[in-house]
Protein backbone atom coordinates (compact mmCIF):
# COMPACT_ATOMS: atom_id res chain seq x y z
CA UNK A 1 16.71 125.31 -3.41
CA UNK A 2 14.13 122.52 -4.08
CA UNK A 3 16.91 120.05 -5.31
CA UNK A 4 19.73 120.86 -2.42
CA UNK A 5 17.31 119.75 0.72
CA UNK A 6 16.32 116.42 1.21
CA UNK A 7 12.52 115.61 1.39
CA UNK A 8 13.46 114.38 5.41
CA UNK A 9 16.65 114.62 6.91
CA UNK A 10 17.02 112.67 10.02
CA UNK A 11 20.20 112.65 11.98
CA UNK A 12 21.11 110.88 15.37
CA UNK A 13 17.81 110.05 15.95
CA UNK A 14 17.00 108.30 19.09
CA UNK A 15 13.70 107.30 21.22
CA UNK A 16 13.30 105.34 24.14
CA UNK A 17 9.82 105.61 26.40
CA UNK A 18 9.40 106.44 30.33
CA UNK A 19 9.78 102.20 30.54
CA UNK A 20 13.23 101.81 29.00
CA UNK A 21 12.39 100.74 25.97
CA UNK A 22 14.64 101.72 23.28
CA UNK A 23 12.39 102.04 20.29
CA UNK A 24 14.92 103.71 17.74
CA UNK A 25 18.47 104.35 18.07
CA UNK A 26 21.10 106.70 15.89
CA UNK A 27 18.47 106.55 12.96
CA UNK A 28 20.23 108.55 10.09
CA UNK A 29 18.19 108.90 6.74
CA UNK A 30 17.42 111.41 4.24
CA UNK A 31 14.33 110.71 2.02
CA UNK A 32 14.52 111.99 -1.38
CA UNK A 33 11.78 114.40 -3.43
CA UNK A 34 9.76 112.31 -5.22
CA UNK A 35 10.83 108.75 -4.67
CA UNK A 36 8.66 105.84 -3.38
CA UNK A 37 10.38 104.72 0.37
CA UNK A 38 9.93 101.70 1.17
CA UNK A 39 10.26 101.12 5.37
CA UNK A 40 10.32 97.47 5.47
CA UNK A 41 10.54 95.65 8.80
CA UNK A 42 9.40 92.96 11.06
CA UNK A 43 6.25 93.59 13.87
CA UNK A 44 7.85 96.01 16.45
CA UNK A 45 10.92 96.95 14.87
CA UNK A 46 10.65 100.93 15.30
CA UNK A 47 8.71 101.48 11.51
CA UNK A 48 5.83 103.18 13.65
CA UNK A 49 7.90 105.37 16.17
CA UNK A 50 9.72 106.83 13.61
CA UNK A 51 6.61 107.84 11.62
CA UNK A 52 5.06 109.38 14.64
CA UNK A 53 8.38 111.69 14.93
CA UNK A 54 8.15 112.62 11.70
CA UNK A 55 5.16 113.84 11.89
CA UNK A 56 5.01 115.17 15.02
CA UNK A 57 3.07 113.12 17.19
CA UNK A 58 5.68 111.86 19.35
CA UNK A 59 9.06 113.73 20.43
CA UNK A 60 12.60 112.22 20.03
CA UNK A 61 14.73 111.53 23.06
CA UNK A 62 17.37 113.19 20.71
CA UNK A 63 18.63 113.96 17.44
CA UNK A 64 17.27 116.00 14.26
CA UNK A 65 14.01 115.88 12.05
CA UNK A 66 13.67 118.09 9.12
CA UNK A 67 11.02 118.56 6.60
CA UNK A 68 11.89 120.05 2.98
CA UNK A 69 14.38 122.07 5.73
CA UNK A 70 11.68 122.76 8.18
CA UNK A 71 12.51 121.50 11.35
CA UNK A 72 9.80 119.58 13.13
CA UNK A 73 10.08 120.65 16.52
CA UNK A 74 11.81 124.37 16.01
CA UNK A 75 8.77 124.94 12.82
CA UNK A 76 6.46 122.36 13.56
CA UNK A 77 3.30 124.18 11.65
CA UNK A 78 5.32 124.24 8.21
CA UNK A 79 6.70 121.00 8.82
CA UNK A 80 3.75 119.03 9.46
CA UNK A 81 1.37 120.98 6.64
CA UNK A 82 3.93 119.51 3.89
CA UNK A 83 3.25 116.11 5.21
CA UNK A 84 0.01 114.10 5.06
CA UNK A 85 -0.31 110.80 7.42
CA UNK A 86 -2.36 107.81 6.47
CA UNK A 87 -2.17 105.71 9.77
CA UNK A 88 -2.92 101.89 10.13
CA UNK A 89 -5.81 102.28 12.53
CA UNK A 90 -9.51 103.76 10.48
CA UNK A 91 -9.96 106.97 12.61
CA UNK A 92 -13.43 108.75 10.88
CA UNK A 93 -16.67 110.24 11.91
CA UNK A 94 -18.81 107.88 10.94
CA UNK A 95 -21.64 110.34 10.79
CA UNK A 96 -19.73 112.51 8.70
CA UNK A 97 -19.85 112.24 4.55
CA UNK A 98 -16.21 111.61 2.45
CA UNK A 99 -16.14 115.48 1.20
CA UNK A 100 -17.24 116.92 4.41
CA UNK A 101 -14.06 114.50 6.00
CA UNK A 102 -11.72 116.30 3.77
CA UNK A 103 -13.02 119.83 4.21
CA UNK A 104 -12.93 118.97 8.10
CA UNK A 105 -9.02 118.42 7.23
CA UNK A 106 -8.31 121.24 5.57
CA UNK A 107 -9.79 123.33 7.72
CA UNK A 108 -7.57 121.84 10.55
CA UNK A 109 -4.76 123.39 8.05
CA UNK A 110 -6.19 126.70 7.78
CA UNK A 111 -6.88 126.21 4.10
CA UNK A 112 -10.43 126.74 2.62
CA UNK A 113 -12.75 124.06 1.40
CA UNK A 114 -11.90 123.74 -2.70
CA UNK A 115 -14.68 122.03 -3.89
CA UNK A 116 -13.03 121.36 -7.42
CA UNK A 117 -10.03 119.51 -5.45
CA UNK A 118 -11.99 117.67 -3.07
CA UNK A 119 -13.95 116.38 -6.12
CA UNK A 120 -10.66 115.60 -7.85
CA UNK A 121 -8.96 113.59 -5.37
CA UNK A 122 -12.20 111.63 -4.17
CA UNK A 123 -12.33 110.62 -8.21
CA UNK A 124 -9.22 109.58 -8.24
CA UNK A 125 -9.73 107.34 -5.08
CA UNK A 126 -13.25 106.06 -6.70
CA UNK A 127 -15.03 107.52 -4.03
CA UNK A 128 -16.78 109.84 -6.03
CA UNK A 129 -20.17 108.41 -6.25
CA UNK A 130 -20.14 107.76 -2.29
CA UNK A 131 -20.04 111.34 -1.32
CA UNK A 132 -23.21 111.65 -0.06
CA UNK A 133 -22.92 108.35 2.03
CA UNK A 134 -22.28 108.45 5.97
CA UNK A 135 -18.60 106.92 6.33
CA UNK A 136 -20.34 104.35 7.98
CA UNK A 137 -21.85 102.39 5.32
CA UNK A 138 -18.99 102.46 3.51
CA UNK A 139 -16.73 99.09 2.79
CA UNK A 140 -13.53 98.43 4.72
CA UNK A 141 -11.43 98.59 1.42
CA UNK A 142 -13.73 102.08 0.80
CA UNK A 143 -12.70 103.55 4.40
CA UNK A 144 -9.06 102.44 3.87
CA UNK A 145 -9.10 105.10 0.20
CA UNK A 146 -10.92 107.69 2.47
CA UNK A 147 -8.14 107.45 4.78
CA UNK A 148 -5.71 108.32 1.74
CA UNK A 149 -8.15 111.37 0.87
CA UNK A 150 -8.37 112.38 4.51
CA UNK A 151 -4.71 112.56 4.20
CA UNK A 152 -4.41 114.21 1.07
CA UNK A 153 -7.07 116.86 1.99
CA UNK A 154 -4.29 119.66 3.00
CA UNK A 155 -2.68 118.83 -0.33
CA UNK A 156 0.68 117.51 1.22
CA UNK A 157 4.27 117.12 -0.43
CA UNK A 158 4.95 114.18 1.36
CA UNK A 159 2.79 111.37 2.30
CA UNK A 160 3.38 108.34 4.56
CA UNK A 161 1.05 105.51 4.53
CA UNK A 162 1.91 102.71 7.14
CA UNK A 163 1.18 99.57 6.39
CA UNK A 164 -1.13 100.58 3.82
CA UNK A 165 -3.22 97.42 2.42
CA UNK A 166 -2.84 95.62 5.88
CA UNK A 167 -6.31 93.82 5.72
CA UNK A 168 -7.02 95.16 1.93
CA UNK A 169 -7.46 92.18 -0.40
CA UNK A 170 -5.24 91.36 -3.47
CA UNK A 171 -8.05 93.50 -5.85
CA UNK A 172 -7.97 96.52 -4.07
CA UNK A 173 -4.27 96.41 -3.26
CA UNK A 174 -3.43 96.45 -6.47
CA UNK A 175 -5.45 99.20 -7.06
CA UNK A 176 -3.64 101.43 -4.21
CA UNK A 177 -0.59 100.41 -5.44
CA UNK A 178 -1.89 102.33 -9.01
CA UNK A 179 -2.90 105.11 -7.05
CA UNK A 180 0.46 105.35 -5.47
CA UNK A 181 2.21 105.64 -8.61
CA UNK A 182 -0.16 108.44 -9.74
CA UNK A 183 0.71 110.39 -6.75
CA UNK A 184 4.56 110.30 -7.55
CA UNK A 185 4.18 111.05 -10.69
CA UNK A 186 2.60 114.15 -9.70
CA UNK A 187 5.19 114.86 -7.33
CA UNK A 188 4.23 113.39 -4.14
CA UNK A 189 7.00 111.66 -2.22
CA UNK A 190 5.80 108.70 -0.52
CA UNK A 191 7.42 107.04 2.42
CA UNK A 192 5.45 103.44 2.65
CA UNK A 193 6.20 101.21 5.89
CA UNK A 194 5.05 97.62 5.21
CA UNK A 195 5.79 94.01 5.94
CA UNK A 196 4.68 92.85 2.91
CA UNK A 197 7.57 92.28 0.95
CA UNK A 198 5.79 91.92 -2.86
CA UNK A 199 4.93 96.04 -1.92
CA UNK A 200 8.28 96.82 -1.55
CA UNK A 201 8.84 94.77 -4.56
CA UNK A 202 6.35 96.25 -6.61
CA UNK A 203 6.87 99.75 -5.95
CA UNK A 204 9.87 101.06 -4.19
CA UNK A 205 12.66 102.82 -5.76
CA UNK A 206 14.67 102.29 -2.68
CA UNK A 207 14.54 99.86 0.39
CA UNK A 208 15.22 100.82 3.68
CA UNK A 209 15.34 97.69 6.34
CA UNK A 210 14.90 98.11 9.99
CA UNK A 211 14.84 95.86 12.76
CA UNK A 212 14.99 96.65 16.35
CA UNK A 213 15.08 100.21 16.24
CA UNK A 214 18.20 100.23 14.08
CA UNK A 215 18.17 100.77 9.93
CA UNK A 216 20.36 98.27 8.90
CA UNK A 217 20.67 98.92 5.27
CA UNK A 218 19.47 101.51 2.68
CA UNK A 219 19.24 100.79 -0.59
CA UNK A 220 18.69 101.24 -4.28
CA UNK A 221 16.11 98.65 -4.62
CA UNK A 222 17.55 96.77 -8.20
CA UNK A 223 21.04 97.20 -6.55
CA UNK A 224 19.74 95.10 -3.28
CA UNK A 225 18.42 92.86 -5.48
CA UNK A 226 21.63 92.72 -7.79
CA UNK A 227 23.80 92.81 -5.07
CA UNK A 228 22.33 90.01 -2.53
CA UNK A 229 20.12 88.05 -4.86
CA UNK A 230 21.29 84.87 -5.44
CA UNK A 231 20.65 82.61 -8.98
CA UNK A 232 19.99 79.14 -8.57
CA UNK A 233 20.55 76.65 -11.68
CA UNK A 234 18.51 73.33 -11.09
CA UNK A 235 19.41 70.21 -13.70
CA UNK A 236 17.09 67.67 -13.96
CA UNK A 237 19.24 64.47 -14.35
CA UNK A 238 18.20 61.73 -17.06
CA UNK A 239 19.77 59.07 -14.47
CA UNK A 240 19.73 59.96 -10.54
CA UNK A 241 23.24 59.88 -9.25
CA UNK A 242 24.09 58.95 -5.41
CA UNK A 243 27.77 61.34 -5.17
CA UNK A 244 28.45 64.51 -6.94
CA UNK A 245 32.11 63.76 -8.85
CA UNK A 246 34.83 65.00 -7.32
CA UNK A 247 35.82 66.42 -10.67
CA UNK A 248 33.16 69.05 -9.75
CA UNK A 249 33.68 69.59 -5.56
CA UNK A 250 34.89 73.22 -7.02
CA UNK A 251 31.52 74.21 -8.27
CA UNK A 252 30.07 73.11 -4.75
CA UNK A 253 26.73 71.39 -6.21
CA UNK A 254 24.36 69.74 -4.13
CA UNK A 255 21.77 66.57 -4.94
CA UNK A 256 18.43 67.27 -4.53
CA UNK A 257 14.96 65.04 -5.48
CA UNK A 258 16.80 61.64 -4.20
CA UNK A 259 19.34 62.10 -6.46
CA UNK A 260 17.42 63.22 -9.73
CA UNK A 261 18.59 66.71 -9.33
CA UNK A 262 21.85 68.68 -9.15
CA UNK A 263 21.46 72.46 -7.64
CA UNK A 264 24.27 74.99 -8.37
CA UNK A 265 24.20 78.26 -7.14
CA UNK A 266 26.41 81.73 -8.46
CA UNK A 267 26.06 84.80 -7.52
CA UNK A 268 24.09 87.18 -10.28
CA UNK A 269 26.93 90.26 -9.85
CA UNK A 270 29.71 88.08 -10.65
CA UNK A 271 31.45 88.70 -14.20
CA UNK A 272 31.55 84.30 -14.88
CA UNK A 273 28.64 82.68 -13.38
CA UNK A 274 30.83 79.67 -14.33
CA UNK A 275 27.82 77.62 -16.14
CA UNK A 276 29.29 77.17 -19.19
CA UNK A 277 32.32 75.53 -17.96
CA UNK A 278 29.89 73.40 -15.47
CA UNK A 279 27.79 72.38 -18.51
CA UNK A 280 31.29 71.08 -20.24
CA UNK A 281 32.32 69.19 -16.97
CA UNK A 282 29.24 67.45 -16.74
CA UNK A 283 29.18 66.02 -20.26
CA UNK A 284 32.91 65.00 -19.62
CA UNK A 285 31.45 63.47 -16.41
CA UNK A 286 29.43 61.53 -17.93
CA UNK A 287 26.37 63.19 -16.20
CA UNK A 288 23.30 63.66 -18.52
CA UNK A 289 20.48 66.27 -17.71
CA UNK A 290 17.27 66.20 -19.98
CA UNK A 291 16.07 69.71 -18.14
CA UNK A 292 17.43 72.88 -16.50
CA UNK A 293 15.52 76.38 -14.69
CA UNK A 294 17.56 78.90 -13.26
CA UNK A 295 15.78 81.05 -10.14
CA UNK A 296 16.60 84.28 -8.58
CA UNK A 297 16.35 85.02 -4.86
CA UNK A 298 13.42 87.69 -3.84
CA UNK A 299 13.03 90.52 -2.08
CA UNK A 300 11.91 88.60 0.60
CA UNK A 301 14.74 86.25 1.04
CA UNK A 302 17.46 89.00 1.13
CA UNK A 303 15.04 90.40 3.76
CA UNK A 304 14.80 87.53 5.93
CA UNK A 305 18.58 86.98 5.55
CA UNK A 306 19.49 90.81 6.49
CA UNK A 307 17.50 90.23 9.81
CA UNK A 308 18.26 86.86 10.68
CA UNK A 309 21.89 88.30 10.45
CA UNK A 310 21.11 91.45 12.40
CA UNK A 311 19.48 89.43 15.28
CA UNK A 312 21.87 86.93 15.38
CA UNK A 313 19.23 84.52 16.33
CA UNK A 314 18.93 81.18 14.75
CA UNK A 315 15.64 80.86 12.44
């Protein structure tokens, strides 16, 4: 059965507040088991809406949630106990220690305390030798990992962590993005909304963009990047010219460094990237280049692009 559901299937999924505001509209999506999700989007563009409907924290104007085929209105207690949350804002008792947090949790979930897991999973977060500390006097980075326990507490299927290492320095981010990949390996699926596109980068096995409510593309993440990620060839010229040769206008170069450089760019999916030939025509052109580096468009370019596009406003 396990491999015929989605982990969440969303269909026609639309919210708009008591103001007007749209905040999602026709969102259709199905998440699959055990994949890393990456939610990528600009400030405001819906990423947090559509995480509270998922797990149940605010209703849809209309449309369809399901969890592992649990509905999340019609079966909202089977639903939402497959799914752990780890929310942007630190929400803790600050009196409370980091294993009596968890076995708060799982009471919440009707499940009893499990010392052995509790132990396990505050380990695994390095929080291990803090559990007798009042949440208070832990670090920021330390809360943020408690948050991930708190979440994990229930011992969820699916886990969503918004905007994750907002705040979290480069150390410790790296370090969560481990910890992420140890939780899909042992199953997990993990939806992660961020705005930092080296995350999405780094870990996603697919992409999902959205922008103004609306997804605007789901995808394989090394087929986004095949597909829209551009290759640039730079030559460094040994003599700077003033006019590309019109023996070349078909290869549509451009000059760059006052003249020292010539900057071709092909698309990576192509079958001829056509530098071979350009490398002949130059040397019948007379044009001599003592260096060359070829570059690849990021993540974050195709991102920026695929919005820019969507808003049809000029950057």
């Amino acid at each position: 059965m396990r491999a015929m559901t989605s982990a969440i299937s969303i269909a026609q999924l639309d919210k708009t507040y008591a103001s007007g505001f749209q905040a999602l509209k026709n969102i259709n999506l199905d998440i699959r088991h055990g994949e890393i999700f990456a939610l990528l989007g600009p400030n405001g563009a819906g990423k947090t809406t559509l995480i509270s409907i998922i797990c149940g924290i605010v209703r849809p104007s209309s449309g369809t949630v399901s969890v592992d085929g649990h509905d999340i209105i019609a079966d909202y207690r089977a639903a939402r106990a497959l799914i752990g949350l780890v929310p942007q804002e630190l929400t803790t008792d600050a009196f409370e220690t980091p294993p009596a947090t968890m076995r708060f949790s799982r009471g919440l979930f009707g499940l009893p305390p499990n010392p052995g897991y509790i132990e396990k999973v505050l380990k695994q977060l390095s929080l291990w030798d803090k559990r007798d500390a009042k949440i208070r006097m832990l670090s920021g980075g330390m809360k943020r990992r408690l948050m991930i326990a708190k979440a994990l507490a229930h011992e969820p299927r699916i886990l969503f962590l918004d905007e994750p290492t907002a705040g979290v320095d480069v150390e410790l981010r790296k370090d969560m993005w481990q910890l992420v990949r140890e939780l899909r390996a042992s199953g997990v699926t993990i939806i992660l909304t961020t705005h930092y596109i080296e995350e999405a980068e780094e870990m996603a096995d697919r992409v999902g963009v959205i922008n103004r409510g609306e997804i605007i593309l789901v995808e394989e993440k090394a087929e986004l990047m095949r597909k829209m990620g551009k290759k640039q060839l730079r030559l460094e010229l040994r003599e700077p010219i003033t006019v590309v040769p019109s023996t070349l206008a078909g290869y549509k170069l451009s000059l760059g460094n006052s003249g020292k450089e010539l900057i071709y760019n092909y698309d990576t999916k192509s079958e001829h990237t056509g530098i071979t030939t350009l490398l002949d025509e130059l040397r019948h052109a007379g044009i001599k280049f003592k260096d060359l580096q070829t570059t690849q468009s990021s993540l974050e370019d195709i991102f920026v692009g695929l919005v820019h596009q969507n808003s049809g406003v000029a950057r």
